[in-house]
N, C-alpha and C. Protein backbone atom coordinates (compact mmCIF):
# COMPACT_ATOMS: atom_id res chain seq x y z
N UNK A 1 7.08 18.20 1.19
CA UNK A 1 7.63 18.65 2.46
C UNK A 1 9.08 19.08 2.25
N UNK A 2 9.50 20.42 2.62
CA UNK A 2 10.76 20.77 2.68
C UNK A 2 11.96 20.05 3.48
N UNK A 3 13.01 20.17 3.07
CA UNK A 3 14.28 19.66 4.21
C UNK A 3 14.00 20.40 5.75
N UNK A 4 14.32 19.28 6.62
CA UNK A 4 14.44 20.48 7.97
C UNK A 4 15.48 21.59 7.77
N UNK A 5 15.32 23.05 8.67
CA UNK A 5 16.33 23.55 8.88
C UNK A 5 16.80 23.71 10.40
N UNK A 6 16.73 22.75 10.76
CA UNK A 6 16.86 22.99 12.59
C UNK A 6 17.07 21.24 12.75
N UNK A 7 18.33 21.05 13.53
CA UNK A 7 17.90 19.83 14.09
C UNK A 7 17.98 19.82 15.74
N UNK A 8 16.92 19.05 16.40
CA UNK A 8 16.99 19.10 17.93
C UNK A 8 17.44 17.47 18.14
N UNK A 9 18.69 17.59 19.08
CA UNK A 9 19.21 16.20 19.22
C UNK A 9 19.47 16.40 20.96
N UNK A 10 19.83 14.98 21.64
CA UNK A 10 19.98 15.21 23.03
C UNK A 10 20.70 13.71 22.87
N UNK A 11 21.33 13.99 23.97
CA UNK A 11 22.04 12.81 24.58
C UNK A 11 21.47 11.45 25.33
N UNK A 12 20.19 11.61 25.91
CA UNK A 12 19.89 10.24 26.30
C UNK A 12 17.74 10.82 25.55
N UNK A 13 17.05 9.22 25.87
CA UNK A 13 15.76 9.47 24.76
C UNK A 13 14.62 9.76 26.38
N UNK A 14 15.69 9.90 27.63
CA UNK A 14 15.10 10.79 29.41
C UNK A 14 15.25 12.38 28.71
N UNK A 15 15.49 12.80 27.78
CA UNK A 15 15.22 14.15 27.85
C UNK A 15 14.38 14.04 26.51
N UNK A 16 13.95 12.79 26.14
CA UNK A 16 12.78 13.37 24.65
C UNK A 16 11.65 14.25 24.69
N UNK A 17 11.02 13.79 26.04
CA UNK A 17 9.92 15.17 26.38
C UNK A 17 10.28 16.02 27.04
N UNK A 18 11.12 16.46 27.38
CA UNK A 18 11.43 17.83 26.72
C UNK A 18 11.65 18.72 25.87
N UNK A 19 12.54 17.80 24.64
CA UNK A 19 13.16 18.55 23.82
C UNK A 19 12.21 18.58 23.28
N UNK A 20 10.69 17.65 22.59
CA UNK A 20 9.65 17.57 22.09
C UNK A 20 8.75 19.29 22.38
N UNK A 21 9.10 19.46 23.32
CA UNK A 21 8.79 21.19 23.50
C UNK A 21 9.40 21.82 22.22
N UNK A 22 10.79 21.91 22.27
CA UNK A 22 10.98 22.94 21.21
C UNK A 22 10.78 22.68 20.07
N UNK A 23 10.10 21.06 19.63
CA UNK A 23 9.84 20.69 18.01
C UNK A 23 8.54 21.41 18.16
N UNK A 24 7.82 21.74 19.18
CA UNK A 24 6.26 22.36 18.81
C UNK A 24 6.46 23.86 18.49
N UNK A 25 7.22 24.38 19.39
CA UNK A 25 8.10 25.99 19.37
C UNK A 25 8.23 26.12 17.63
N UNK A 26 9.00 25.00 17.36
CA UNK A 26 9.18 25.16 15.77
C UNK A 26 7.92 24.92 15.10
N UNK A 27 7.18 24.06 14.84
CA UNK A 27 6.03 24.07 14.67
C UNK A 27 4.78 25.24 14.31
N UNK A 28 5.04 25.86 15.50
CA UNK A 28 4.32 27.16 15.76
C UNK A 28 4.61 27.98 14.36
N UNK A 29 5.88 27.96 14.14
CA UNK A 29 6.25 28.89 13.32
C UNK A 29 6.47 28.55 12.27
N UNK A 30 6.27 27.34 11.74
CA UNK A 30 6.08 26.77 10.70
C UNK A 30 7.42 26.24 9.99
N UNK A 31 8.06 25.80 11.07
CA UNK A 31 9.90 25.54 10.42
C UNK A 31 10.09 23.73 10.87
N UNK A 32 10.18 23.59 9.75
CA UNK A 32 11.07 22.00 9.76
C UNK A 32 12.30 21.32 10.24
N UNK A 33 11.86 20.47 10.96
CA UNK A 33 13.09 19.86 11.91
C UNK A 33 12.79 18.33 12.15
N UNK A 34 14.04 18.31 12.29
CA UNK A 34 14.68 16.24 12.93
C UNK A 34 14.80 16.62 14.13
N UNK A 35 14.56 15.61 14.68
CA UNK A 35 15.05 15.16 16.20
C UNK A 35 15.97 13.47 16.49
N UNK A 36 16.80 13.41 16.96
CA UNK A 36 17.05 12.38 17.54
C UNK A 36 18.05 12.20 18.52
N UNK A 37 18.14 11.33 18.73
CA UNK A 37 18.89 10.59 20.11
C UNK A 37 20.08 10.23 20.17
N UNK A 38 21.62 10.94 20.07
CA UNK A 38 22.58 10.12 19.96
C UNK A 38 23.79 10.77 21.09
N UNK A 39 24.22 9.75 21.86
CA UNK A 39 25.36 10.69 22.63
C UNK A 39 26.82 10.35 22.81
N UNK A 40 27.04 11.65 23.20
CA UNK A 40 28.48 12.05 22.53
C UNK A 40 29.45 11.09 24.17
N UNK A 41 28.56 10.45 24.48
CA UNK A 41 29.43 9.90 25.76
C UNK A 41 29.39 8.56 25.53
N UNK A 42 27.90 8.01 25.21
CA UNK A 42 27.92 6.31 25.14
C UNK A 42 28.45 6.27 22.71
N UNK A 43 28.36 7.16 22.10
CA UNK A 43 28.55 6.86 20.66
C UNK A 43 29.10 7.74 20.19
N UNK A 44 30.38 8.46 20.45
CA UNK A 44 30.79 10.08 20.12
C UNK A 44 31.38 9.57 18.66
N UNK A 45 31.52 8.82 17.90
CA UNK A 45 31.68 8.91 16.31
C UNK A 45 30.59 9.03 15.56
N UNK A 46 29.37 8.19 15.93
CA UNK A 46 27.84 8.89 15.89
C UNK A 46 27.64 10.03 15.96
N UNK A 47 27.92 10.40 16.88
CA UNK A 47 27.62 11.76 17.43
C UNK A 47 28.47 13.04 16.63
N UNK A 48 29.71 12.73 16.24
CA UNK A 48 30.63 13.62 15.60
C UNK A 48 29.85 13.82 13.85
N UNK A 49 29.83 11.99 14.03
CA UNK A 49 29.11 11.92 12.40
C UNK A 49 28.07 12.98 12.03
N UNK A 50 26.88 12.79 13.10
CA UNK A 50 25.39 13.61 13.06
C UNK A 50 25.87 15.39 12.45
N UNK A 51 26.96 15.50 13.58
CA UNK A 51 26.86 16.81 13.16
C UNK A 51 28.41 17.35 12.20
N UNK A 52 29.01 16.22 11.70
CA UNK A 52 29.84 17.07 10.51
C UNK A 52 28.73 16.94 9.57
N UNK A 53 27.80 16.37 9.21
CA UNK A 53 26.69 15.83 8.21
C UNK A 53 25.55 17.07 7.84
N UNK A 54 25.45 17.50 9.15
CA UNK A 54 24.43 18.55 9.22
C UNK A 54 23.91 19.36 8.16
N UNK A 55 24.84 20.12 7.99
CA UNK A 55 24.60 21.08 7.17
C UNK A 55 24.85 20.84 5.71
N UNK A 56 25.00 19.28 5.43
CA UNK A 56 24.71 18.87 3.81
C UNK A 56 23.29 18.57 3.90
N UNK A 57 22.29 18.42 4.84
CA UNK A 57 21.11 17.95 4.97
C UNK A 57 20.43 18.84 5.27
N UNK A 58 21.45 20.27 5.25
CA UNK A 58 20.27 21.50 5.05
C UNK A 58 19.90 22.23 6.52
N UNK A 59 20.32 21.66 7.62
CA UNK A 59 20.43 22.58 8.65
C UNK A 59 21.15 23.45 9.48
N UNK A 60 20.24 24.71 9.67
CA UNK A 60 21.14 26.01 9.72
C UNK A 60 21.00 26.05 11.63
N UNK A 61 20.78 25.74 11.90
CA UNK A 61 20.86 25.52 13.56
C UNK A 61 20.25 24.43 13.92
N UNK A 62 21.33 23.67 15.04
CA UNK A 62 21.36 22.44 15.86
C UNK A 62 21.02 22.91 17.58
N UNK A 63 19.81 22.18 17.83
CA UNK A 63 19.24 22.52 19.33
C UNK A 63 19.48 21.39 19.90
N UNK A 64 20.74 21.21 20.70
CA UNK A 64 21.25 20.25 21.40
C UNK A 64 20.81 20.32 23.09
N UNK A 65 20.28 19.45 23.63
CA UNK A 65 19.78 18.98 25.13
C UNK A 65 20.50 17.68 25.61
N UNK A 66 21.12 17.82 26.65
CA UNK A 66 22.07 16.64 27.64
C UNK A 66 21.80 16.88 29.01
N UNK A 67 20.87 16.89 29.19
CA UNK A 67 20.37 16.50 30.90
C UNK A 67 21.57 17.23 31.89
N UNK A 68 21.94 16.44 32.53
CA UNK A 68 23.52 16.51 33.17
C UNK A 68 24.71 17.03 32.68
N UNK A 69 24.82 16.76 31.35
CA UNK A 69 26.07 16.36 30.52
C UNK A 69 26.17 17.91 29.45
N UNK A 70 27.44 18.09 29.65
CA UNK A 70 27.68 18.98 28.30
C UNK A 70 28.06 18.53 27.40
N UNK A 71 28.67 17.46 27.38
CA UNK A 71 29.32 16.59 26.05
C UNK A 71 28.62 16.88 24.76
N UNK A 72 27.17 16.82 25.16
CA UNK A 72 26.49 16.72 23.45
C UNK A 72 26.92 17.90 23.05
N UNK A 73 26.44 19.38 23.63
CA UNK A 73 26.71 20.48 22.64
C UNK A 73 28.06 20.98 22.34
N UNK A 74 29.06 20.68 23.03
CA UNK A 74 30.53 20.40 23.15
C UNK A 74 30.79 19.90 21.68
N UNK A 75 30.37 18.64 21.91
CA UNK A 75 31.38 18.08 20.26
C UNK A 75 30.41 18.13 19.12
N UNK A 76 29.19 18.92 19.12
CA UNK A 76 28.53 19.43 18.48
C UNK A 76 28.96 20.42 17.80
N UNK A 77 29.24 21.28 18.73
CA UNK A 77 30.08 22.56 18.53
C UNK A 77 31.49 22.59 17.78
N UNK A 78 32.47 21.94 18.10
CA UNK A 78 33.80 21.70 17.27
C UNK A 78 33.48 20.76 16.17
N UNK A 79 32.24 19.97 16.03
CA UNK A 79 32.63 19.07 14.64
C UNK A 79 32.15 19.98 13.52
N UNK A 80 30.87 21.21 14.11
CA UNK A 80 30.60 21.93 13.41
C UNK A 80 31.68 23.50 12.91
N UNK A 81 32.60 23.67 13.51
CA UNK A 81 34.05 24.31 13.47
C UNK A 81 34.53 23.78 12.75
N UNK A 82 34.86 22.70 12.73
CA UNK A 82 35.81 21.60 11.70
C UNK A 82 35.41 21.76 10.39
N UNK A 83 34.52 21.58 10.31
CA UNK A 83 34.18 21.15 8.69
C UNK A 83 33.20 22.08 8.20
N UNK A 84 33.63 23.56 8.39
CA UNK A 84 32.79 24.78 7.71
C UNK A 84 33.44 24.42 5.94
């Protein structure tokens, strides 16, 4: 099995069926991906961690979901700025 290249993460595990949609989307098309649960409101050094990490683990796009909240794709977004 290859490394994922996609990871789908969300802020609370009330949006897992949803995001579970776009792991099938990927699926379809035959592309490898992680999913998990970490947020940038209740664990944002977790959360910073997940995604300065990313792209040593081989993924080329992060599909971030937060219900309410923008926080997740927010510091998603600058940790992945930071550490090109």
């Amino acid at each position: 099995m290859s490394k994922p290249q996609v990871s789908i993460v969300m802020g609370s595990d009330s949006d897992l069926d949803i995001m579970r949609e776009a792991g099938k989307a990927l699926e379809e098309f035959g592309i490898q991906y992680e999913i998990d649960v970490t947020s940038a409101h209740r664990s944002p050094d977790r959360t910073a961690d997940y995604a300065r990490k990313a792209s040593g683990r081989g993924i080329k796009v992060i599909i971030a979901g937060a219900g309410g909240a923008a926080h997740l794709a927010g510091v998603r977004y600058k940790c992945r700025q930071e550490f090109r």
